[in-house]
C-alpha atoms as a PDB file:
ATOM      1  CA  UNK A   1      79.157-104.254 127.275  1.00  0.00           C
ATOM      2  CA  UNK A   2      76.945-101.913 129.142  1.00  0.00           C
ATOM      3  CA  UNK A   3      73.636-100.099 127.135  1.00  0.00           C
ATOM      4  CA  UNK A   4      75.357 -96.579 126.931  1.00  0.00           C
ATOM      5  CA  UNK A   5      78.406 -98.032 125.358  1.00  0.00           C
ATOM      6  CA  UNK A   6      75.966-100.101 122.921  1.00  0.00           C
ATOM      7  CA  UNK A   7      73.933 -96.992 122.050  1.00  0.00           C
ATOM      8  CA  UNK A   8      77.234 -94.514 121.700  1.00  0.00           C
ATOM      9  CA  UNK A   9      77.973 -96.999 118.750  1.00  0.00           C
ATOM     10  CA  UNK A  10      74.936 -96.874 117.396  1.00  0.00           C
ATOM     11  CA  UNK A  11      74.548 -93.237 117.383  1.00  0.00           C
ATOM     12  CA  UNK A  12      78.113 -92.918 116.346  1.00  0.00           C
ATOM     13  CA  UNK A  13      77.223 -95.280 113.216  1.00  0.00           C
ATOM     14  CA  UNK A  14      74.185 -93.267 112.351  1.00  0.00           C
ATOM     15  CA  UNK A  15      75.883 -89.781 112.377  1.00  0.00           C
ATOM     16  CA  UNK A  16      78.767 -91.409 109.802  1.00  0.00           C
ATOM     17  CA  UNK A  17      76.133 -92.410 108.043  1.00  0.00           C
ATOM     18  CA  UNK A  18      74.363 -89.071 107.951  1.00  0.00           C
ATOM     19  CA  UNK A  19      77.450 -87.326 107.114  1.00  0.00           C
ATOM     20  CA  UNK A  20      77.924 -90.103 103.721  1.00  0.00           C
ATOM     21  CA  UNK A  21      74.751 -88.780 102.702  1.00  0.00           C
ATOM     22  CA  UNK A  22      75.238 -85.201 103.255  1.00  0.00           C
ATOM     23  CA  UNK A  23      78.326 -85.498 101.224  1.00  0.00           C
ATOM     24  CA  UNK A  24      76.994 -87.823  98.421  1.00  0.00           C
ATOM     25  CA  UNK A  25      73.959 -85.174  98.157  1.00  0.00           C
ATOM     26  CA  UNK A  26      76.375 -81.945  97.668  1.00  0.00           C
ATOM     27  CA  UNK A  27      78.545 -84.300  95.084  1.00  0.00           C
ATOM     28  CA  UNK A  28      75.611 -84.769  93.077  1.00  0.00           C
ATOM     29  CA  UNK A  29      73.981 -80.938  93.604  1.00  0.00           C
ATOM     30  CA  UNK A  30      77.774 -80.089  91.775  1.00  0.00           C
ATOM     31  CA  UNK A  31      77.178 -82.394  89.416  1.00  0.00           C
ATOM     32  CA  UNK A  32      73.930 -81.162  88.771  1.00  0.00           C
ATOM     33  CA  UNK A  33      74.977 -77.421  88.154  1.00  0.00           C
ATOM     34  CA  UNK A  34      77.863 -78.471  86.160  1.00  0.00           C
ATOM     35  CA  UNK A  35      75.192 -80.286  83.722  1.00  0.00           C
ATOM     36  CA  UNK A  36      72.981 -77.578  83.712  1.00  0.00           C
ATOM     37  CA  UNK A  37      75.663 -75.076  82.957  1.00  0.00           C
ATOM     38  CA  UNK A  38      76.614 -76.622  79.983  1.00  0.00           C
ATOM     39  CA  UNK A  39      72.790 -76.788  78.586  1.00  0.00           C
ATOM     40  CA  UNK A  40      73.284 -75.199  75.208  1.00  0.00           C
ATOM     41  CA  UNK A  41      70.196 -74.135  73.498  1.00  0.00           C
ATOM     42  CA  UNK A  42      70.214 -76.478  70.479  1.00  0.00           C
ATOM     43  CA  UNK A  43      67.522 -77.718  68.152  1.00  0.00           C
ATOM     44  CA  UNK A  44      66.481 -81.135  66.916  1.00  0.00           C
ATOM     45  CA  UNK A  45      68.292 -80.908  63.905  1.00  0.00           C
ATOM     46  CA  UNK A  46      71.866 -79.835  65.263  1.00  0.00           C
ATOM     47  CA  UNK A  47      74.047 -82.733  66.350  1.00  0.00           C
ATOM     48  CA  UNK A  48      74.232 -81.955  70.180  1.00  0.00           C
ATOM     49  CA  UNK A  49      70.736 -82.699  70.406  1.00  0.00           C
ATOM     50  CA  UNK A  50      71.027 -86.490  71.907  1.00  0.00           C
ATOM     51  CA  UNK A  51      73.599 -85.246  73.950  1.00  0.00           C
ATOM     52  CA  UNK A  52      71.338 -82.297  75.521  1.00  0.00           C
ATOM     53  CA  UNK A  53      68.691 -84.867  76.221  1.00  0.00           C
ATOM     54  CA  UNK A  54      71.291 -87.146  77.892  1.00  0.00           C
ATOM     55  CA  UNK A  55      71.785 -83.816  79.945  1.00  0.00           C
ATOM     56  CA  UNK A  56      68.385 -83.755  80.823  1.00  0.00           C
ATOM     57  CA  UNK A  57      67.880 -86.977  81.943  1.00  0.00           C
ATOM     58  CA  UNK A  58      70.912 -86.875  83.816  1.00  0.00           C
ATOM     59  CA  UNK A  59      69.509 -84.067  85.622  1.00  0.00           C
ATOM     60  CA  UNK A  60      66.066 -85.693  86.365  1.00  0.00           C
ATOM     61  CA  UNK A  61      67.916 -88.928  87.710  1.00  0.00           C
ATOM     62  CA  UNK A  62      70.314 -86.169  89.787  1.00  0.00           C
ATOM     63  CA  UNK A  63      66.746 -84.815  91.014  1.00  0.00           C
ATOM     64  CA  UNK A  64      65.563 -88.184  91.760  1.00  0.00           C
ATOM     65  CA  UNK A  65      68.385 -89.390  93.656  1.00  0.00           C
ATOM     66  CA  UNK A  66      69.059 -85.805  96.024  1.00  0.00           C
ATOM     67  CA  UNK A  67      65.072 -86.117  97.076  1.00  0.00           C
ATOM     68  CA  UNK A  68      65.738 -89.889  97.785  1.00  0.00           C
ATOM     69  CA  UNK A  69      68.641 -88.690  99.833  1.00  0.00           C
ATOM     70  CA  UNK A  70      66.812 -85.868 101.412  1.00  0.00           C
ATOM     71  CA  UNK A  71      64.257 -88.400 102.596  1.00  0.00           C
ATOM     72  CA  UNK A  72      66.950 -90.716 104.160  1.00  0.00           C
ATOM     73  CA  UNK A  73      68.847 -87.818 105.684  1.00  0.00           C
ATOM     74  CA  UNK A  74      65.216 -87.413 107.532  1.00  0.00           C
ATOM     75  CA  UNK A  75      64.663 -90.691 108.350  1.00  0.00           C
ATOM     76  CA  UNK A  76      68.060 -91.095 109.908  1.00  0.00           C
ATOM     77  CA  UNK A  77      67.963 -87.628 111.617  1.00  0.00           C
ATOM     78  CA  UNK A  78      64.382 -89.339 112.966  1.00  0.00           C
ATOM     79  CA  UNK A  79      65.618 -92.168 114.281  1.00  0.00           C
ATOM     80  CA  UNK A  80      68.581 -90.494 115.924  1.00  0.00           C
ATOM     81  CA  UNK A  81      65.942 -88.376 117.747  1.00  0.00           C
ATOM     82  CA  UNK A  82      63.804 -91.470 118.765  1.00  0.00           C
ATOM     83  CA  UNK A  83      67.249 -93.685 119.672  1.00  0.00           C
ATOM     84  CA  UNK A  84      68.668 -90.438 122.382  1.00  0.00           C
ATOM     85  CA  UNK A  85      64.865 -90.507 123.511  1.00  0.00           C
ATOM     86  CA  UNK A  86      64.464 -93.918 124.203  1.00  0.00           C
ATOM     87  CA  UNK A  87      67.896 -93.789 125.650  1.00  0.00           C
ATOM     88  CA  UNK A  88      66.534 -90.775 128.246  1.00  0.00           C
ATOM     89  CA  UNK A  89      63.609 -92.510 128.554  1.00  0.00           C
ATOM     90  CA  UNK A  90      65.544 -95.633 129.794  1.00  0.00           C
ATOM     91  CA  UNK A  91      68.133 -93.748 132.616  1.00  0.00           C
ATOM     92  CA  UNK A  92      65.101 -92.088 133.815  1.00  0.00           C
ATOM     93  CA  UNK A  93      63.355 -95.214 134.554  1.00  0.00           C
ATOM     94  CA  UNK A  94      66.309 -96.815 135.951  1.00  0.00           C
ATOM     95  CA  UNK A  95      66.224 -93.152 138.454  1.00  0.00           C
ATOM     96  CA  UNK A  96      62.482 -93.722 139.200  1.00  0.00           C
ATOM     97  CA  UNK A  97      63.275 -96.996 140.019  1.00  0.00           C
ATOM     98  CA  UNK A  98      65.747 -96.107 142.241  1.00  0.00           C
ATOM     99  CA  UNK A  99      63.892 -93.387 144.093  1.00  0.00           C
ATOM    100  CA  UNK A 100      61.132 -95.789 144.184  1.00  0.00           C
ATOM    101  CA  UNK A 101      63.250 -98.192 146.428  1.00  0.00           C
ATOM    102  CA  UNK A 102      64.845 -95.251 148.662  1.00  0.00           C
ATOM    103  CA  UNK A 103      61.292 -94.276 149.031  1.00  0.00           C
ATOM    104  CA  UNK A 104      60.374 -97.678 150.355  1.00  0.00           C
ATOM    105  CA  UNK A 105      63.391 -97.793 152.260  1.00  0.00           C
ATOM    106  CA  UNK A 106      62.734 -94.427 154.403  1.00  0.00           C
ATOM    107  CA  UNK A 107      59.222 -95.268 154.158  1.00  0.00           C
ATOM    108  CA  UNK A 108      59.744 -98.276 156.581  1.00  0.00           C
ATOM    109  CA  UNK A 109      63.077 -97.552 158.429  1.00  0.00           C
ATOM    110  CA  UNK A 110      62.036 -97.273 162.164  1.00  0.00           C
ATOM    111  CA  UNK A 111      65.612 -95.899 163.146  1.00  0.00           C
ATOM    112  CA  UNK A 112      64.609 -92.222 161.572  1.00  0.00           C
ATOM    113  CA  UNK A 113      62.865 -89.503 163.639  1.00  0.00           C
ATOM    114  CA  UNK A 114      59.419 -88.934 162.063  1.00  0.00           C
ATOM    115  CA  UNK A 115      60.886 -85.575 161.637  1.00  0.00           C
ATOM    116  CA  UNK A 116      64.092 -86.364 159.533  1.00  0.00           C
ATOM    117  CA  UNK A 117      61.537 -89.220 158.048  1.00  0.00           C
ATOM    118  CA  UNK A 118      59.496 -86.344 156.790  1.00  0.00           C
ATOM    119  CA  UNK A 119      62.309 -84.287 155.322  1.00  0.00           C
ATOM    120  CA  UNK A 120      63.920 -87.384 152.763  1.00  0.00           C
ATOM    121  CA  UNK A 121      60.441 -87.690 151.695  1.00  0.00           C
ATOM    122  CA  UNK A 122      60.070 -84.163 150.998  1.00  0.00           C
ATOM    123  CA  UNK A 123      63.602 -84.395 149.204  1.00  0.00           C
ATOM    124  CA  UNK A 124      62.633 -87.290 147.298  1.00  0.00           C
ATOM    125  CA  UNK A 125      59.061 -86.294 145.907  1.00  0.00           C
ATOM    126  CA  UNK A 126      61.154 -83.389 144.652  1.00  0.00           C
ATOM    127  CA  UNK A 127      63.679 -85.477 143.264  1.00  0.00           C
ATOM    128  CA  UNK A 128      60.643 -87.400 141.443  1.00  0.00           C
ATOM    129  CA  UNK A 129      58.740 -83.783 140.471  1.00  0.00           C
ATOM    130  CA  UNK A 130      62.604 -82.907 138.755  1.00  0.00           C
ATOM    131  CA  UNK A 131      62.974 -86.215 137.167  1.00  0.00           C
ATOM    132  CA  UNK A 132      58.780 -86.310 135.907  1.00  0.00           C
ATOM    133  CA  UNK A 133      59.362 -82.506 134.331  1.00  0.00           C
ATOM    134  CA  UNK A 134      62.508 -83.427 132.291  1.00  0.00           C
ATOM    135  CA  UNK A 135      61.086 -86.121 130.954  1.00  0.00           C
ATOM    136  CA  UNK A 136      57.915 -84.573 130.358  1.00  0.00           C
ATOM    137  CA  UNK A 137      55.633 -86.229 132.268  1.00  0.00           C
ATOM    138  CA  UNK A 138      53.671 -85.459 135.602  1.00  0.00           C
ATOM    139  CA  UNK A 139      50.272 -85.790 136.956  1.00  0.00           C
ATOM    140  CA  UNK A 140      47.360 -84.664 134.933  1.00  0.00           C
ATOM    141  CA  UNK A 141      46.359 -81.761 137.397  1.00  0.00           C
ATOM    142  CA  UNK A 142      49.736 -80.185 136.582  1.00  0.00           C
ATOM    143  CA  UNK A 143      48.693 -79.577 132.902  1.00  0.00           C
ATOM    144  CA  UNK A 144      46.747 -76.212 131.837  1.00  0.00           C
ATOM    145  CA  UNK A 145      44.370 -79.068 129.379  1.00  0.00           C
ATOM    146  CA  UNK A 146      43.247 -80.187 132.554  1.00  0.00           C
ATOM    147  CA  UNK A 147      42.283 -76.717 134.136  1.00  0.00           C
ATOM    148  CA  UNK A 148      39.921 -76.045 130.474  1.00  0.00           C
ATOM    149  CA  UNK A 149      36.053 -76.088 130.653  1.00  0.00           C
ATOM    150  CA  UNK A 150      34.352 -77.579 127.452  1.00  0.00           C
ATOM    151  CA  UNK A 151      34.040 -73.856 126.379  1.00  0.00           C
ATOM    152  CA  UNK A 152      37.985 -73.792 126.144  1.00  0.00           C
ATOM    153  CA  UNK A 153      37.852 -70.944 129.288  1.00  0.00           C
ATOM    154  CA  UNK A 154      39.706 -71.623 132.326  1.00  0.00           C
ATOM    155  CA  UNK A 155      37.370 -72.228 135.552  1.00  0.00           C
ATOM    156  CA  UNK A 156      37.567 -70.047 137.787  1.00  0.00           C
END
């Protein structure tokens, strides 16, 4: 089984999961409304009293238990992110790799004009520029941080 097959799964299994939790939060936020509407305003000494507090505490465990689910709905959301990243990460090393070898190959081929040698070069660095810039790297010179003075001005 290859990677992207393994990692479909995964992802797949994570947004069930998400979705369990998204439902199991809106079950208990109508549960929660449904308690609250039937607060009555009673007293110590009237006999719905136990059952308000019951109502209250229901409503602070309801509380409790959608912020624990919010948290978890982040944490998977999170590691969703970090999985398809990892993933991109991955193919574009497997890419840089194989530019890496084409390089090479051009690079020593003796059959190629120097002429046609210098045009799959050219193709390939910007092959490499494309692949660097969607994955968000590239050399430091390329980055504005790099073109600041201590002061924070650009240099002119």
């Amino acid at each position: 089984m290859n990677l992207g097959n393994i990692s479909l799964k995964i992802k797949n299994r994570r947004l069930h999961e998400l979705n369990e939790l998204q439902n199991r939060r809106r079950t208990m936020e109508e549960e929660k409304k449904y308690l609250i509407r039937k607060q009555w305003n009673v007293t110590e000494s009237h006999p719905l009293y136990a059952t308000e507090q019951s109502r209250t505490r229901n409503i602070a465990k309801l509380d409790e238990g959608l912020e624990e689910l919010a948290l978890r709905e982040i944490e998977l959301q999170e590691t969703m992110r970090l999985a398809m990243n990892r993933e991109k990460l991955r193919r574009a090393a497997e890419e840089m790799s194989a530019l890496a070898e084409e390089f090479k190959k051009v690079r020593d081929t003796k059959e190629l004009s120097t002429k046609l040698r210098r045009k799959r070069i050219s193709y390939l660095i910007q092959q490499t520029r494309a692949l660097e810039g969607s994955i968000g790297a590239g050399p430091a010179w390329n980055n504005p941080d790099f073109w600041q003075d201590n002061t924070g001005d650009a240099t002119e």
